[in-house]
C-alpha atoms as a PDB file:
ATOM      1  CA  UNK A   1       6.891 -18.691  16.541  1.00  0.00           C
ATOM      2  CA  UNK A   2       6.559 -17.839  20.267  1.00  0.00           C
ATOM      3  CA  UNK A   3       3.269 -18.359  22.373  1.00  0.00           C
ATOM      4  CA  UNK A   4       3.192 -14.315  22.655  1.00  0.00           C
ATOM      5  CA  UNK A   5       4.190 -14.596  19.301  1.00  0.00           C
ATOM      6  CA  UNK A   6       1.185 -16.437  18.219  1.00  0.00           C
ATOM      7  CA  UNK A   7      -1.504 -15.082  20.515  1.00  0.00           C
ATOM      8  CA  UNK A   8      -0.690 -11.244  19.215  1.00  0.00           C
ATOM      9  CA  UNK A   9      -1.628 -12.636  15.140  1.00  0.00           C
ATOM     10  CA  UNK A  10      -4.441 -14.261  16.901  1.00  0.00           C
ATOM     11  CA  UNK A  11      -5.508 -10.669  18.419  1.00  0.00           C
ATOM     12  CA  UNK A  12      -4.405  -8.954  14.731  1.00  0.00           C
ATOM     13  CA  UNK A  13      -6.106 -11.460  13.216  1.00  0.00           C
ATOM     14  CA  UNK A  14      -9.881 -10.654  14.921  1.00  0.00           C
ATOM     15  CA  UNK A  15      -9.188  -7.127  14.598  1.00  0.00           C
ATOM     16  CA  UNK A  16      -8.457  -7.201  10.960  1.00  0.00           C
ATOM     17  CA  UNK A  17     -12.085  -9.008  11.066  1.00  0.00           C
ATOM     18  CA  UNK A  18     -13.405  -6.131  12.739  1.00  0.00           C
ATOM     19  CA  UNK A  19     -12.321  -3.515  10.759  1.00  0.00           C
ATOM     20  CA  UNK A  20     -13.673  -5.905   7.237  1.00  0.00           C
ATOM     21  CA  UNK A  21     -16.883  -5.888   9.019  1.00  0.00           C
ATOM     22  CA  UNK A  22     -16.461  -2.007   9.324  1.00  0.00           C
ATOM     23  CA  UNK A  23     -16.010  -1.556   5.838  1.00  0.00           C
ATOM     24  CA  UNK A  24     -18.956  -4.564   4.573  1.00  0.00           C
ATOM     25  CA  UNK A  25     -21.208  -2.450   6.872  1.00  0.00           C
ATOM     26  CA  UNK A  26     -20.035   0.809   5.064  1.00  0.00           C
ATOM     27  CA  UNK A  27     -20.876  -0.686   1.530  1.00  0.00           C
ATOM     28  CA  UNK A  28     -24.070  -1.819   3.072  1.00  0.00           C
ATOM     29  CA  UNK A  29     -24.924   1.839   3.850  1.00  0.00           C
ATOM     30  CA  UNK A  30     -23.663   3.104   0.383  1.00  0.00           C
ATOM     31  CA  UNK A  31     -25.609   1.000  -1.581  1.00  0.00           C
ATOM     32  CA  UNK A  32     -28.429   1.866   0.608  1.00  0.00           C
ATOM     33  CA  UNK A  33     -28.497   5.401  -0.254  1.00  0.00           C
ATOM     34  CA  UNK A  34     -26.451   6.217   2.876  1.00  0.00           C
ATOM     35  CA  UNK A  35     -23.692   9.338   2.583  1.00  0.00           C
ATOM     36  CA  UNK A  36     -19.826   7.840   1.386  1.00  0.00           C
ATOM     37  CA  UNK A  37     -16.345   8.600   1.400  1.00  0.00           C
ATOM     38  CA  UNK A  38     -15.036   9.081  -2.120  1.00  0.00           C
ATOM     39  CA  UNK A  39     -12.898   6.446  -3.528  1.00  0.00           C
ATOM     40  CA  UNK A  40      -9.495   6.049  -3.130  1.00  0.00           C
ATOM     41  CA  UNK A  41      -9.430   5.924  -7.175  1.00  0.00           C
ATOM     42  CA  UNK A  42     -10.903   8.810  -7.113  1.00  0.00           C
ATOM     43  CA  UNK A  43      -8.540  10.820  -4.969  1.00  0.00           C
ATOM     44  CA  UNK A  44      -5.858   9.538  -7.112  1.00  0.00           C
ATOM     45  CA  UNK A  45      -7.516  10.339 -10.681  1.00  0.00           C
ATOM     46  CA  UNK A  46      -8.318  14.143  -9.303  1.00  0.00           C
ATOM     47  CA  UNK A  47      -4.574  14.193  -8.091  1.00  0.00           C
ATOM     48  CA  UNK A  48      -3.371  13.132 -11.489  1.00  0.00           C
ATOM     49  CA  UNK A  49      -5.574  15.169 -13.311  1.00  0.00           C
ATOM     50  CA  UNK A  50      -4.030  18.661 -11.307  1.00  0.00           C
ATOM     51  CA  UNK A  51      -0.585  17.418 -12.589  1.00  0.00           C
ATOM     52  CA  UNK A  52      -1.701  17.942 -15.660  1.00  0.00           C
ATOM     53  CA  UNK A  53      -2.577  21.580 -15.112  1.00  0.00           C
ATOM     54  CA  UNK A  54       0.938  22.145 -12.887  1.00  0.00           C
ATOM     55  CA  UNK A  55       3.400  20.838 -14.908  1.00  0.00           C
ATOM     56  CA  UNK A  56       3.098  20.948 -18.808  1.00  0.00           C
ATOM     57  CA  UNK A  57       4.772  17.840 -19.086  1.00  0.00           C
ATOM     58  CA  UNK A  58       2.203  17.220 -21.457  1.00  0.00           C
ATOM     59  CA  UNK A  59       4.104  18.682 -24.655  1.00  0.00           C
ATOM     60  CA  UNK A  60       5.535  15.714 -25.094  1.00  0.00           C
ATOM     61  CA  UNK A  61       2.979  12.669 -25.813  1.00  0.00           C
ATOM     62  CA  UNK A  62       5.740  10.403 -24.886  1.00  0.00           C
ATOM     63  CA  UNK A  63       6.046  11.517 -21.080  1.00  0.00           C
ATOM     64  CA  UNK A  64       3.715  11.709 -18.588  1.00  0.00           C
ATOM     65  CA  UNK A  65       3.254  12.287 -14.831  1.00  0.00           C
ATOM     66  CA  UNK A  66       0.875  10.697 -12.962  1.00  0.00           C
ATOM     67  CA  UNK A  67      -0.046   9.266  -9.009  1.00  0.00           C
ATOM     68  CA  UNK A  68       0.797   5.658  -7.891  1.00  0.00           C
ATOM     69  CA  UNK A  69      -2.101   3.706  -6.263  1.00  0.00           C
ATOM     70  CA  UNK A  70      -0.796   1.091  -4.959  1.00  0.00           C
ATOM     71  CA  UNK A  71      -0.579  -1.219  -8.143  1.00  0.00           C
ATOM     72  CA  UNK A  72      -0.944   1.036 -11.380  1.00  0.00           C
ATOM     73  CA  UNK A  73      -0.165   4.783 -12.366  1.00  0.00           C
ATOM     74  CA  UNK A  74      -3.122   6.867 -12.829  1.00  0.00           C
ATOM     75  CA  UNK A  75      -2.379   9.242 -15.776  1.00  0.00           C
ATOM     76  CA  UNK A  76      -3.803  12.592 -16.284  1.00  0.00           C
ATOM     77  CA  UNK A  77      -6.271  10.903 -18.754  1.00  0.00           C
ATOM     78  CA  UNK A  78      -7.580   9.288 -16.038  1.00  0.00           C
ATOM     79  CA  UNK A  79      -6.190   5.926 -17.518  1.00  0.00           C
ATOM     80  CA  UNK A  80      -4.184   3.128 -14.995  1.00  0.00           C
ATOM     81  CA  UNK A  81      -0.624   2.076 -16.514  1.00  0.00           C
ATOM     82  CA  UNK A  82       0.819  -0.879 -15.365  1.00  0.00           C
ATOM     83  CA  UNK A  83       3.522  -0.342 -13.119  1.00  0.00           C
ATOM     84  CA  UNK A  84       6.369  -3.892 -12.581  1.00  0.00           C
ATOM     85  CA  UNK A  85       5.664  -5.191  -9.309  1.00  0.00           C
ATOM     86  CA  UNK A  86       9.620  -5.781  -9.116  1.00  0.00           C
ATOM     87  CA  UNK A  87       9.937  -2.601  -9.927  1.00  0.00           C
ATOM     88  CA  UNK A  88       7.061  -1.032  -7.356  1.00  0.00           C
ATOM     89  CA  UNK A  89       8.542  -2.805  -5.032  1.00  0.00           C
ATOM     90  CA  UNK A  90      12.382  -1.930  -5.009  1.00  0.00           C
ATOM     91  CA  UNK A  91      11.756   1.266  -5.026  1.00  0.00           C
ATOM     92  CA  UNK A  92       8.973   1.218  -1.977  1.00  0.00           C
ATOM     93  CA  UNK A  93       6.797   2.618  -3.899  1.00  0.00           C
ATOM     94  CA  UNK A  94       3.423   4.332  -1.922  1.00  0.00           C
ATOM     95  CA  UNK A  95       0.221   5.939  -2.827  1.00  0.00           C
ATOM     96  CA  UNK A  96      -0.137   9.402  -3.990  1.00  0.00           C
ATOM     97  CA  UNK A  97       3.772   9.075  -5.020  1.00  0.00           C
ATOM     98  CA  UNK A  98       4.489  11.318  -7.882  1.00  0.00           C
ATOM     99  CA  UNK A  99       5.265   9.237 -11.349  1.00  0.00           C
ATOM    100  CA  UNK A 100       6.866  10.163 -14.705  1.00  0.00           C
ATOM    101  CA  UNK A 101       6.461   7.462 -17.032  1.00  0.00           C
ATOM    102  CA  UNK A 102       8.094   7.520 -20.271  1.00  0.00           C
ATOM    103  CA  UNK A 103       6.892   5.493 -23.430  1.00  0.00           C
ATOM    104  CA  UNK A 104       9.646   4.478 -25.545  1.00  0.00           C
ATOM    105  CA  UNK A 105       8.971   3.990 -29.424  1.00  0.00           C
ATOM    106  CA  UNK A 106       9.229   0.424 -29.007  1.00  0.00           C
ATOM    107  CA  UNK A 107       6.158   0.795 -26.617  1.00  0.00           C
ATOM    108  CA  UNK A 108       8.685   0.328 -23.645  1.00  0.00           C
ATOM    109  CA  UNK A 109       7.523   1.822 -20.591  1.00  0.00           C
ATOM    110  CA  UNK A 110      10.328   3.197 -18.357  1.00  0.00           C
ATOM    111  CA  UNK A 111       8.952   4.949 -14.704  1.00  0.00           C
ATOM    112  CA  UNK A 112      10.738   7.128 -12.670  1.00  0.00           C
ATOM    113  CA  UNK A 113       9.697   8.334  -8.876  1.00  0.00           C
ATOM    114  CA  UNK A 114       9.826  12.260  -8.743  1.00  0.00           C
ATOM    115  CA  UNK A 115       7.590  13.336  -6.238  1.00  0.00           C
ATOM    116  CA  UNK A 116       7.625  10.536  -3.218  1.00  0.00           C
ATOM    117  CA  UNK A 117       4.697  11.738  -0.917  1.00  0.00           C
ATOM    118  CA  UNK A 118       5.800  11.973   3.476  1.00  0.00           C
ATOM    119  CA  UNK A 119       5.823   8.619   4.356  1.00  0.00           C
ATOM    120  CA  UNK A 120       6.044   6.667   7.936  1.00  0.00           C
ATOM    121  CA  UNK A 121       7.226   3.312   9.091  1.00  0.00           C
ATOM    122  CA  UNK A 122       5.003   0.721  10.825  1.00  0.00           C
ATOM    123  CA  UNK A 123       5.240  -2.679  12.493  1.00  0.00           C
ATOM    124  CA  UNK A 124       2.879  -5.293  11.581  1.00  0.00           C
ATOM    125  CA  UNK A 125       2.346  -9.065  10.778  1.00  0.00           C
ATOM    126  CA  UNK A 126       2.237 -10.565   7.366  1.00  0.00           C
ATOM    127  CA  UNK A 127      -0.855 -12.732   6.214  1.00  0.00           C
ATOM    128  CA  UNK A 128      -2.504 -14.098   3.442  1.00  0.00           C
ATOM    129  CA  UNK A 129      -6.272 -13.869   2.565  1.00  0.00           C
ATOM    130  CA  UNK A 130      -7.317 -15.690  -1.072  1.00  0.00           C
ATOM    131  CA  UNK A 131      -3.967 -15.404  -2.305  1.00  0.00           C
ATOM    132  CA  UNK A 132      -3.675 -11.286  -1.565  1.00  0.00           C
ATOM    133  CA  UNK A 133      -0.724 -10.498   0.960  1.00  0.00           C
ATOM    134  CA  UNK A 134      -1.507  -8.227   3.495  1.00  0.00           C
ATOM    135  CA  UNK A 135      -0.163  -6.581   6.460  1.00  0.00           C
ATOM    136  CA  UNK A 136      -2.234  -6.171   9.630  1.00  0.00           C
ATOM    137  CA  UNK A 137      -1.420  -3.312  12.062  1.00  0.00           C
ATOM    138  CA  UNK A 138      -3.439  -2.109  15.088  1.00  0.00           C
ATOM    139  CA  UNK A 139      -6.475  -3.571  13.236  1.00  0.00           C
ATOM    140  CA  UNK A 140      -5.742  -1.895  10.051  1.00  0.00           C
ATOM    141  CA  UNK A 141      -5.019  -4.107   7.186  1.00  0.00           C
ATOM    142  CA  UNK A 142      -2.733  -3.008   4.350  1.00  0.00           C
ATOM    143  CA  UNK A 143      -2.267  -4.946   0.794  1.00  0.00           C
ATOM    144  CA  UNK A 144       1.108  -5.280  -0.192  1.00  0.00           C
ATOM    145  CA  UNK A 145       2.698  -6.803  -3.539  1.00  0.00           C
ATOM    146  CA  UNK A 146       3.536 -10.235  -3.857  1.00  0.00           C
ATOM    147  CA  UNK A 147       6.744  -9.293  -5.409  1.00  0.00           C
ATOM    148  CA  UNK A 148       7.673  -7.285  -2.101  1.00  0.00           C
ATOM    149  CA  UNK A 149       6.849 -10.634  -0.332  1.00  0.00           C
ATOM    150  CA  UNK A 150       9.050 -12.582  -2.247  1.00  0.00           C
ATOM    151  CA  UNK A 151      11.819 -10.036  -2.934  1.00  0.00           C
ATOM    152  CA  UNK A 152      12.197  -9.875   0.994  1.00  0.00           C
ATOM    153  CA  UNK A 153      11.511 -13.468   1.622  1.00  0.00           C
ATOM    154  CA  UNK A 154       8.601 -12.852   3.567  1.00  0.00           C
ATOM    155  CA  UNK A 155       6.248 -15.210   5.629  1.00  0.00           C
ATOM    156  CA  UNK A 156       2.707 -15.844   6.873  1.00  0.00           C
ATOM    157  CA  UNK A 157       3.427 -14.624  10.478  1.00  0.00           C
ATOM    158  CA  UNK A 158       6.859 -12.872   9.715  1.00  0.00           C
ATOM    159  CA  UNK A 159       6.934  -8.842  11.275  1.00  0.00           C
ATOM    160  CA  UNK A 160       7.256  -6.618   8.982  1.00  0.00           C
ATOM    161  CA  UNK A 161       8.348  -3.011   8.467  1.00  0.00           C
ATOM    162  CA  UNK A 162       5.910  -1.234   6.168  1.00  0.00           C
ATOM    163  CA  UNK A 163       5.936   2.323   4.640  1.00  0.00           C
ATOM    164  CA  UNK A 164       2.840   4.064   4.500  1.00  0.00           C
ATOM    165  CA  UNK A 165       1.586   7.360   3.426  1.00  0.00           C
ATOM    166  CA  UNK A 166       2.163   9.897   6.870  1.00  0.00           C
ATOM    167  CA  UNK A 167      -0.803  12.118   6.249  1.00  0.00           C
ATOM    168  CA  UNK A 168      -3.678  10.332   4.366  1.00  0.00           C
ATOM    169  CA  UNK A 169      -5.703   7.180   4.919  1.00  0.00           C
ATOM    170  CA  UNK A 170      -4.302   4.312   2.298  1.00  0.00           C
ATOM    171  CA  UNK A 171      -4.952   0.146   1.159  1.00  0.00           C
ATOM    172  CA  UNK A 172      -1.752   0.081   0.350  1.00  0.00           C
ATOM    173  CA  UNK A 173       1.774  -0.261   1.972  1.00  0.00           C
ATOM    174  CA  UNK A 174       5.691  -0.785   0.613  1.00  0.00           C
ATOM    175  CA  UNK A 175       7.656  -3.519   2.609  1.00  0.00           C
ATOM    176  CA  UNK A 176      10.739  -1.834   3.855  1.00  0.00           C
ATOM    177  CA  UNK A 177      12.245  -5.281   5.827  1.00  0.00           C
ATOM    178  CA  UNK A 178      10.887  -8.470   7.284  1.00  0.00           C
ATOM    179  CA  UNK A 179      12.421  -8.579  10.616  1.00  0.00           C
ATOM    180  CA  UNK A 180      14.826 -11.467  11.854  1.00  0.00           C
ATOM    181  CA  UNK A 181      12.702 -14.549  13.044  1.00  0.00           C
ATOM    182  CA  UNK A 182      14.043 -14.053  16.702  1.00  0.00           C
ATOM    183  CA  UNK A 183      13.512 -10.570  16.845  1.00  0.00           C
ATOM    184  CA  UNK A 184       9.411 -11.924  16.465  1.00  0.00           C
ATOM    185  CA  UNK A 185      10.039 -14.481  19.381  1.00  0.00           C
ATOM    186  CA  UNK A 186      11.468 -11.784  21.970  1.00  0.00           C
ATOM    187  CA  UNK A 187       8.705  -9.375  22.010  1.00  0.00           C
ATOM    188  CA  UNK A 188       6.042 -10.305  24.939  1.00  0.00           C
ATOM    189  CA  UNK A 189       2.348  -9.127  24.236  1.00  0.00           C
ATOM    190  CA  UNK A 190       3.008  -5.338  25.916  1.00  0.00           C
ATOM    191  CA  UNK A 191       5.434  -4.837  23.303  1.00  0.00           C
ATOM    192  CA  UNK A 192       3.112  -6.466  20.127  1.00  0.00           C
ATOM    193  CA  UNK A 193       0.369  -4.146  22.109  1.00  0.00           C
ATOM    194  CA  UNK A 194       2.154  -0.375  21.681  1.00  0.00           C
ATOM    195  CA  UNK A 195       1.008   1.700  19.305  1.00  0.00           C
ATOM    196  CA  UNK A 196       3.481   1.162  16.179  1.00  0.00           C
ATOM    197  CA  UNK A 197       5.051   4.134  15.569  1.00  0.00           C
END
């Protein structure tokens, strides 16, 4: 890894400490009695839970539709299903994406992506923090799945393409592609420093 290369996770790295101290001090003031954002559990369950209503998938107890957050499907019951990593993963899977999720009767759960929300691509830098990948971007730090990590043969330090939700505010990101090793080493600071797409 380059100097530039180096000094720009340096500069992600203190930003991405910025923005935890940001959301410590926001937990602070909920706990305090202090006016918060609703979850981002939340905003899934009450988007799984209008499925429901739309789409009378519901007919058959075998199928139903719910919204990915990031990990798990959140059913119209409000329940979480376990979605494969592997599977999450190869399919870039993002939340607020539309799920159907078919239970087999050997308990078999088979998913299927019908509804992918608007989605756009940024630029960041891998890391690792306890054991939880994560990708850091203008200060912003997205969780990713270790199965993306290993699928694309990600590093600590390796650039990444991630896809994101376009319109709403999310943990979570899909790796798209890690980006060649001397791709990292040729950008100078003023290109790590542009806004990423």
């Amino acid at each position: 890894m380059s100097q530039d290369s180096k000094i720009a996770l340096i500069q992600e790295m203190i930003e991405s400490a910025e923005t935890s101290l940001r959301s410590a001090q926001q937990l602070l003031a909920e706990m305090s009695g202090g006016e918060s954002k609703p979850s981002a559990r939340s905003k899934y369950v009450k988007k799984a839970t209008s499925l429901e209503q739309e789409s009378g998938v519901n007919g058959d107890a075998n199928v139903l539709e719910g919204v990915f957050d990031g990990q798990t499907m959140i059913g119209p019951d409000k329940r979480a299903y376990p979605v494969p990593a592997n599977y999450a993963s190869k399919s870039k899977l993002v939340p607020g994406d539309v799920l159907k999720l078919t239970i087999k009767d050997d308990g078999t759960f088979l998913y299927k992506q019908i509804k992918p929300i608007e989605r756009k691509h940024i630029i960041g830098i891998l890391t690792n923090d306890d054991g939880q990948y994560k990708v850091i971007v203008s200060g912003k730090t997205y969780k990713v799945l270790l199965a993306s990590v290993t699928y694309f043969r990600g590093e600590v330090g390796s650039r990444v393409t991630l896809v994101v939700p376009a319109n709403e505010e999310s943990e979570w990101g899909a790796i798209e592609n890690v980006l060649p090793r001397n791709s990292t080493e040729d950008y100078g600071m003023e290109e790590l420093n542009l806004e990423r797409f």
